[in-house]
PDB file of N, CA and C in Angstrom:
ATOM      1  N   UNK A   1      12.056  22.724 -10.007  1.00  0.00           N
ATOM      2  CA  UNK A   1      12.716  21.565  -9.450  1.00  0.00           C
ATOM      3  C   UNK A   1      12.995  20.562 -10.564  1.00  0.00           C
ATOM      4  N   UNK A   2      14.107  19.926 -10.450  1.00  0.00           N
ATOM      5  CA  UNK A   2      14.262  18.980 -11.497  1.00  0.00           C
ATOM      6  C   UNK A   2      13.941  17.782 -11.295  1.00  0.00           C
ATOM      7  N   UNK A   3      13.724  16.292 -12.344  1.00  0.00           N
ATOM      8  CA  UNK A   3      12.972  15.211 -11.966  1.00  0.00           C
ATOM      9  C   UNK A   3      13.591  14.334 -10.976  1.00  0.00           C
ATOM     10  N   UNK A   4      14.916  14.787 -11.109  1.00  0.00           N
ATOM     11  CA  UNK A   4      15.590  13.737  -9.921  1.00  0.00           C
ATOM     12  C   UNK A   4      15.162  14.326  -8.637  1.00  0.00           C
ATOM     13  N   UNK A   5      15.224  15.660  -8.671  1.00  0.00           N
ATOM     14  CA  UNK A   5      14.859  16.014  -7.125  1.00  0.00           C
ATOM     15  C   UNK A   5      13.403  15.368  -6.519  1.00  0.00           C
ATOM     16  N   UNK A   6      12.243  15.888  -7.670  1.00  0.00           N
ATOM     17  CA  UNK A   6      11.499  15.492  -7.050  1.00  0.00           C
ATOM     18  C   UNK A   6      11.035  13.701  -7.190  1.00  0.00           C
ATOM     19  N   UNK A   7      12.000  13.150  -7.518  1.00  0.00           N
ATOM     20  CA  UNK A   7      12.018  11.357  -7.517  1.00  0.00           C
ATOM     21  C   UNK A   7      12.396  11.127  -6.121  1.00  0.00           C
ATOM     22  N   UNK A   8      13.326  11.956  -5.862  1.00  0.00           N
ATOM     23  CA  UNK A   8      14.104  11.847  -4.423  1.00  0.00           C
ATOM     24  C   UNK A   8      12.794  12.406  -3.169  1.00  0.00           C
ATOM     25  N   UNK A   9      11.674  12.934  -3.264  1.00  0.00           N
ATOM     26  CA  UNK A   9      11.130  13.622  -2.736  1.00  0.00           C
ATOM     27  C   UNK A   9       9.637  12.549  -2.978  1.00  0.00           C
ATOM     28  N   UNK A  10       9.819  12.292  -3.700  1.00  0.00           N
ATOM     29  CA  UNK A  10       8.831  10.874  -3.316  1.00  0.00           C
ATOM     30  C   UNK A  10       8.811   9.851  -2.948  1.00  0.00           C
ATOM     31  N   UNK A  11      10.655   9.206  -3.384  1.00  0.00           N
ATOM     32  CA  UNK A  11      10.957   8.087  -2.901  1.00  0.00           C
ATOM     33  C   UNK A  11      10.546   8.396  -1.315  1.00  0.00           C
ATOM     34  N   UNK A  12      11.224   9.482  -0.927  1.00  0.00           N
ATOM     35  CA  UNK A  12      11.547   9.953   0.708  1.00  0.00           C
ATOM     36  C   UNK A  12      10.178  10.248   1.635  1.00  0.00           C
ATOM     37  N   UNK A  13       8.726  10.487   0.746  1.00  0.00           N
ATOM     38  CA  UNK A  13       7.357  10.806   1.341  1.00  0.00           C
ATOM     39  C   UNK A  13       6.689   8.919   1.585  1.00  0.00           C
ATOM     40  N   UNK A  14       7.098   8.008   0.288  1.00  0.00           N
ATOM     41  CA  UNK A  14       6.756   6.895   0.398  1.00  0.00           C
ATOM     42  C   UNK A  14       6.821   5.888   1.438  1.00  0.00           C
ATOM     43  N   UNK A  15       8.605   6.488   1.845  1.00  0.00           N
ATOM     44  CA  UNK A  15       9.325   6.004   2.667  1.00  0.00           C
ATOM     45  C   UNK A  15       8.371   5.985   4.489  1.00  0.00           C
ATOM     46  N   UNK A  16       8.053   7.263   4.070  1.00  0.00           N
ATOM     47  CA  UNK A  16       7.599   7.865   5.503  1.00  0.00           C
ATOM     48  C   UNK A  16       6.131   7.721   5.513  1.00  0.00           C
ATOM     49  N   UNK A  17       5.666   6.962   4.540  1.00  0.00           N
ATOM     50  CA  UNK A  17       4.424   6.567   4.668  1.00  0.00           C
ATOM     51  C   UNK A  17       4.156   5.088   4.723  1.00  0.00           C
ATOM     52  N   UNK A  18       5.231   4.345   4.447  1.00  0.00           N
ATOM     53  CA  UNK A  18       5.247   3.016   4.643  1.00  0.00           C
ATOM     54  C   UNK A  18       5.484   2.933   6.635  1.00  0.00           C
ATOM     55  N   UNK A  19       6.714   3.723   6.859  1.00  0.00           N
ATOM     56  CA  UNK A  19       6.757   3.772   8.214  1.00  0.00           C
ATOM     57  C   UNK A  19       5.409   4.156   9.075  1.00  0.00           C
ATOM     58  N   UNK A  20       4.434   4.955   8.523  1.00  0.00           N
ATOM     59  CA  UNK A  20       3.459   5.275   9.586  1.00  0.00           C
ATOM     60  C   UNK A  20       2.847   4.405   9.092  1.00  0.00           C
ATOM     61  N   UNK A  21       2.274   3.414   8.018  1.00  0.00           N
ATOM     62  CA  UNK A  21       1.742   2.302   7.871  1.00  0.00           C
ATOM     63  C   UNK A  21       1.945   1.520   8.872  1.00  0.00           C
ATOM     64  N   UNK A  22       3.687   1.029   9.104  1.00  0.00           N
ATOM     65  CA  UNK A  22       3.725   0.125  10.119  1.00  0.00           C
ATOM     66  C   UNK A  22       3.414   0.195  11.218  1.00  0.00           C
ATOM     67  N   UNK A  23       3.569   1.669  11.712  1.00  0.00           N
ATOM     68  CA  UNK A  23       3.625   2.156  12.893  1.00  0.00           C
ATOM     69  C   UNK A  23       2.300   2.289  13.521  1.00  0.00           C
ATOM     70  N   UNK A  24       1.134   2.555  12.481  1.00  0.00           N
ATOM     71  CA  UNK A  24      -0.536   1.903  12.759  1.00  0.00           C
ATOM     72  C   UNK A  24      -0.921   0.692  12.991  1.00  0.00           C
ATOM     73  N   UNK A  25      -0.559  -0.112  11.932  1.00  0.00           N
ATOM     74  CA  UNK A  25      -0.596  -1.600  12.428  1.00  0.00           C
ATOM     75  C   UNK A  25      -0.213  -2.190  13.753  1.00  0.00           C
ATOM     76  N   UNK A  26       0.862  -1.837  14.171  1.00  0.00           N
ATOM     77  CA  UNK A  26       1.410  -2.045  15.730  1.00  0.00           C
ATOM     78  C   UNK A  26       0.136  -2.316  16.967  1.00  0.00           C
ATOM     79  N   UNK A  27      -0.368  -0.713  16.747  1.00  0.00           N
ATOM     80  CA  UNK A  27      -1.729  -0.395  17.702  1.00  0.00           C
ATOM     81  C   UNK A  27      -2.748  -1.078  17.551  1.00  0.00           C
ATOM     82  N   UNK A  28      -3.109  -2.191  17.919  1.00  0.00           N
ATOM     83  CA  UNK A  28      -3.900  -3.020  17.684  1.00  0.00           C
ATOM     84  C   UNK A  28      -4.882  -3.210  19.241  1.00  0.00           C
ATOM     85  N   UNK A  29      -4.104  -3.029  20.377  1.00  0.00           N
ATOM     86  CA  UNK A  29      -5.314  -2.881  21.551  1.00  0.00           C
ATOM     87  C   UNK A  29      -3.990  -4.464  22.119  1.00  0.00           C
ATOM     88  N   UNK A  30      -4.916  -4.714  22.875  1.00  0.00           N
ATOM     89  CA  UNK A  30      -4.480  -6.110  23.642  1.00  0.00           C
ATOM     90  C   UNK A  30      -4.712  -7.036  23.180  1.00  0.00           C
ATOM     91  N   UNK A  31      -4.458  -8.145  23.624  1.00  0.00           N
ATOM     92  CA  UNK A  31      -4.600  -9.545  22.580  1.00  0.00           C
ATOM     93  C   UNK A  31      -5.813 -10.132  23.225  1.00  0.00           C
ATOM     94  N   UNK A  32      -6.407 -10.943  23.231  1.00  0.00           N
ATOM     95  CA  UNK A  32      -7.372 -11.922  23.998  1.00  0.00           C
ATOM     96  C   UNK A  32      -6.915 -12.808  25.187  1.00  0.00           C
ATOM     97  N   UNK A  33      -5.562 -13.457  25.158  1.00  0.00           N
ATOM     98  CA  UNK A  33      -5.015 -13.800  26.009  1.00  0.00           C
ATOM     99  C   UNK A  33      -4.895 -12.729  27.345  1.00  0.00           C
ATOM    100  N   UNK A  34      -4.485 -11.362  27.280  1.00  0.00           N
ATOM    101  CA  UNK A  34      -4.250 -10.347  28.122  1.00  0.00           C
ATOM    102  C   UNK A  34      -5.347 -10.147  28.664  1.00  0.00           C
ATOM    103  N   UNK A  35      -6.974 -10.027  27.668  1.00  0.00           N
ATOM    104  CA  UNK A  35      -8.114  -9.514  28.214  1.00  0.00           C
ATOM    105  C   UNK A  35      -8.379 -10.508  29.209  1.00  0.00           C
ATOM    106  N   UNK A  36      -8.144 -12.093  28.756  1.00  0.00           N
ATOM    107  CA  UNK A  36      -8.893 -13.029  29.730  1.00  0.00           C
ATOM    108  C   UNK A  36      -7.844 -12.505  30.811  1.00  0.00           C
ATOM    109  N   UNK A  37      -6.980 -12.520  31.003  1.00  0.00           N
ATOM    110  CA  UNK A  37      -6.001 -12.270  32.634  1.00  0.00           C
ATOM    111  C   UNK A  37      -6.543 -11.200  33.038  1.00  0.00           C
ATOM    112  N   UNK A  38      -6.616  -9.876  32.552  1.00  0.00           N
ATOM    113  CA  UNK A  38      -7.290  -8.777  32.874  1.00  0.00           C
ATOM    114  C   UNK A  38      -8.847  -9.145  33.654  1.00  0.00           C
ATOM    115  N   UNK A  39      -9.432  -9.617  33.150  1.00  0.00           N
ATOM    116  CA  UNK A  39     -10.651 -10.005  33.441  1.00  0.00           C
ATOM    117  C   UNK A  39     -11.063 -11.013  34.460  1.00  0.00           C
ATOM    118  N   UNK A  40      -9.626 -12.047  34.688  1.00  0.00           N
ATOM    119  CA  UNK A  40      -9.944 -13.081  36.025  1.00  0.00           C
ATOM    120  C   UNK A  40      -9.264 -11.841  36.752  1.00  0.00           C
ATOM    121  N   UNK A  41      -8.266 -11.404  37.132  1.00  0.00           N
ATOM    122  CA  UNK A  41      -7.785 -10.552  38.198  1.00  0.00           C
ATOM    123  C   UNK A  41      -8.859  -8.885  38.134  1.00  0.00           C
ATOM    124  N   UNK A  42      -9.824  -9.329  37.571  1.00  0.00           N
ATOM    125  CA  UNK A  42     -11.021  -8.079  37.954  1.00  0.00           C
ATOM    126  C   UNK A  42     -11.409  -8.876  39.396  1.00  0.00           C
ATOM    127  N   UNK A  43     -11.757 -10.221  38.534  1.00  0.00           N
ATOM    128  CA  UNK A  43     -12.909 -10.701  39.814  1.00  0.00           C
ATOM    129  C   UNK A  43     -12.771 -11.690  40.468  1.00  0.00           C
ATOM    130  N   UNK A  44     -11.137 -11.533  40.807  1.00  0.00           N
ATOM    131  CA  UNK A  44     -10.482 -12.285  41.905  1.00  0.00           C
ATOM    132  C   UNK A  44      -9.652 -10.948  42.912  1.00  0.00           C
ATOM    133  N   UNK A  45      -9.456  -9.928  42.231  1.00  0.00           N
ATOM    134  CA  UNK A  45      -8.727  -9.086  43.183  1.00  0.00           C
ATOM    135  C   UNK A  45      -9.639  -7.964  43.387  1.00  0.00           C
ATOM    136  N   UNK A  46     -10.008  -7.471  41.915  1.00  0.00           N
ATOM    137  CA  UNK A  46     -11.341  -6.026  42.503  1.00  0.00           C
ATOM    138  C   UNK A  46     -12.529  -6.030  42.974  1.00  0.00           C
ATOM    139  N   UNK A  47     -13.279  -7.236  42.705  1.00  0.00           N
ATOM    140  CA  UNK A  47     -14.431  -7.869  43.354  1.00  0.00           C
ATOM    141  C   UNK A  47     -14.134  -8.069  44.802  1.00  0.00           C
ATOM    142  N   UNK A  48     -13.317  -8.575  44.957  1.00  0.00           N
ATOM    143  CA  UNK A  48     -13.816  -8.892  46.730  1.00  0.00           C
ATOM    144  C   UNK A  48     -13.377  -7.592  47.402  1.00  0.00           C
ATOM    145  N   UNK A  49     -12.372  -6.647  46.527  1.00  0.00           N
ATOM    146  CA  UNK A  49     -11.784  -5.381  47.600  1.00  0.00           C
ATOM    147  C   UNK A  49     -13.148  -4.885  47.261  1.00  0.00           C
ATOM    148  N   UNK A  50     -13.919  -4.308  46.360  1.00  0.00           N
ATOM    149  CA  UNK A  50     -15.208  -3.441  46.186  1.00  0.00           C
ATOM    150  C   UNK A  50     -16.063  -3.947  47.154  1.00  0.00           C
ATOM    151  N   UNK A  51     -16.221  -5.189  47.422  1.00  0.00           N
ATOM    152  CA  UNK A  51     -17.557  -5.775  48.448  1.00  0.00           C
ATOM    153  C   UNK A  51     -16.840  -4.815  49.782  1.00  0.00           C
ATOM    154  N   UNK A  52     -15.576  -5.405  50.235  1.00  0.00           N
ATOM    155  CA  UNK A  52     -14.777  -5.016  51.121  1.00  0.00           C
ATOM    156  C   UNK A  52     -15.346  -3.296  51.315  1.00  0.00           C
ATOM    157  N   UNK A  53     -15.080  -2.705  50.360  1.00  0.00           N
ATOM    158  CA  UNK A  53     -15.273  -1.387  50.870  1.00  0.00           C
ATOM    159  C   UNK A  53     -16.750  -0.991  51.087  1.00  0.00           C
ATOM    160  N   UNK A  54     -17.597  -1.428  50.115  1.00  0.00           N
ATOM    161  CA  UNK A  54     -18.765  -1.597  50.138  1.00  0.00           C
ATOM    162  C   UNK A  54     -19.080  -2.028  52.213  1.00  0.00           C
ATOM    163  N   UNK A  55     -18.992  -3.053  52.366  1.00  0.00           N
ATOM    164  CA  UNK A  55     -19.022  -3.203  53.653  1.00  0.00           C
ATOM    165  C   UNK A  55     -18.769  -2.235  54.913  1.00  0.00           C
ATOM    166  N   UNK A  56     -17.480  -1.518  54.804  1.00  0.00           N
ATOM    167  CA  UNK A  56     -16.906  -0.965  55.559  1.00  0.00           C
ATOM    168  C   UNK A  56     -17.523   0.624  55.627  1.00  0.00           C
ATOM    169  N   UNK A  57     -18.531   1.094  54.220  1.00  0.00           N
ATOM    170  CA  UNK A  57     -19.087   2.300  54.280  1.00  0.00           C
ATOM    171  C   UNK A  57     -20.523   1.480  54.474  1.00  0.00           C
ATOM    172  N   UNK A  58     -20.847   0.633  54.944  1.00  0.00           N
ATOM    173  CA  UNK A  58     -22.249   0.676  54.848  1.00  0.00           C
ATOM    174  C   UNK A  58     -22.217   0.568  56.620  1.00  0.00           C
ATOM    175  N   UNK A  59     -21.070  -0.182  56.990  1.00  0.00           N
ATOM    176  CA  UNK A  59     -21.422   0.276  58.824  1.00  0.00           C
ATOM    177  C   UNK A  59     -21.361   1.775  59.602  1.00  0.00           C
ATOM    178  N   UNK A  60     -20.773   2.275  58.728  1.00  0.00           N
ATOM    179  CA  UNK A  60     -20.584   3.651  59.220  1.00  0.00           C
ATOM    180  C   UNK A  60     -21.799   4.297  59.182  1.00  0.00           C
ATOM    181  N   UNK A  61     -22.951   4.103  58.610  1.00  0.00           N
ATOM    182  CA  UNK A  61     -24.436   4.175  58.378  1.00  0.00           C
ATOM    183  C   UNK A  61     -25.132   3.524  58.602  1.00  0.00           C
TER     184      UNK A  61
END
């Protein structure tokens, strides 16, 4: 192979390693803002349905 080819063949691996660089960084999870909303609509909407069901299998027994 000659040096230009493989210049061209690194520029082009660099390239595609800067992109999956970015493309890791992205994935970061949720922000803190999201967790707190996540976390009041646990135990404003799944809390009282869980008691709810909780209730409704404990008369059946």
């Amino acid at each position: 192979m000659s040096d230009e080819q493989e210049k061209q063949i690194l520029h082009e691996l660099k390239k595609m390693n800067a992109k999956l660089d970015e493309m890791s960084n992205k994935n970061q999870g949720l922000s803190t803002p999201v967790k707190i909303i996540a976390l009041f609509i646990g135990f404003t909407v799944l809390g009282p349905l869980c008691a709810y069901l909780f209730e409704a299998v404990s008369e059946l027994f």
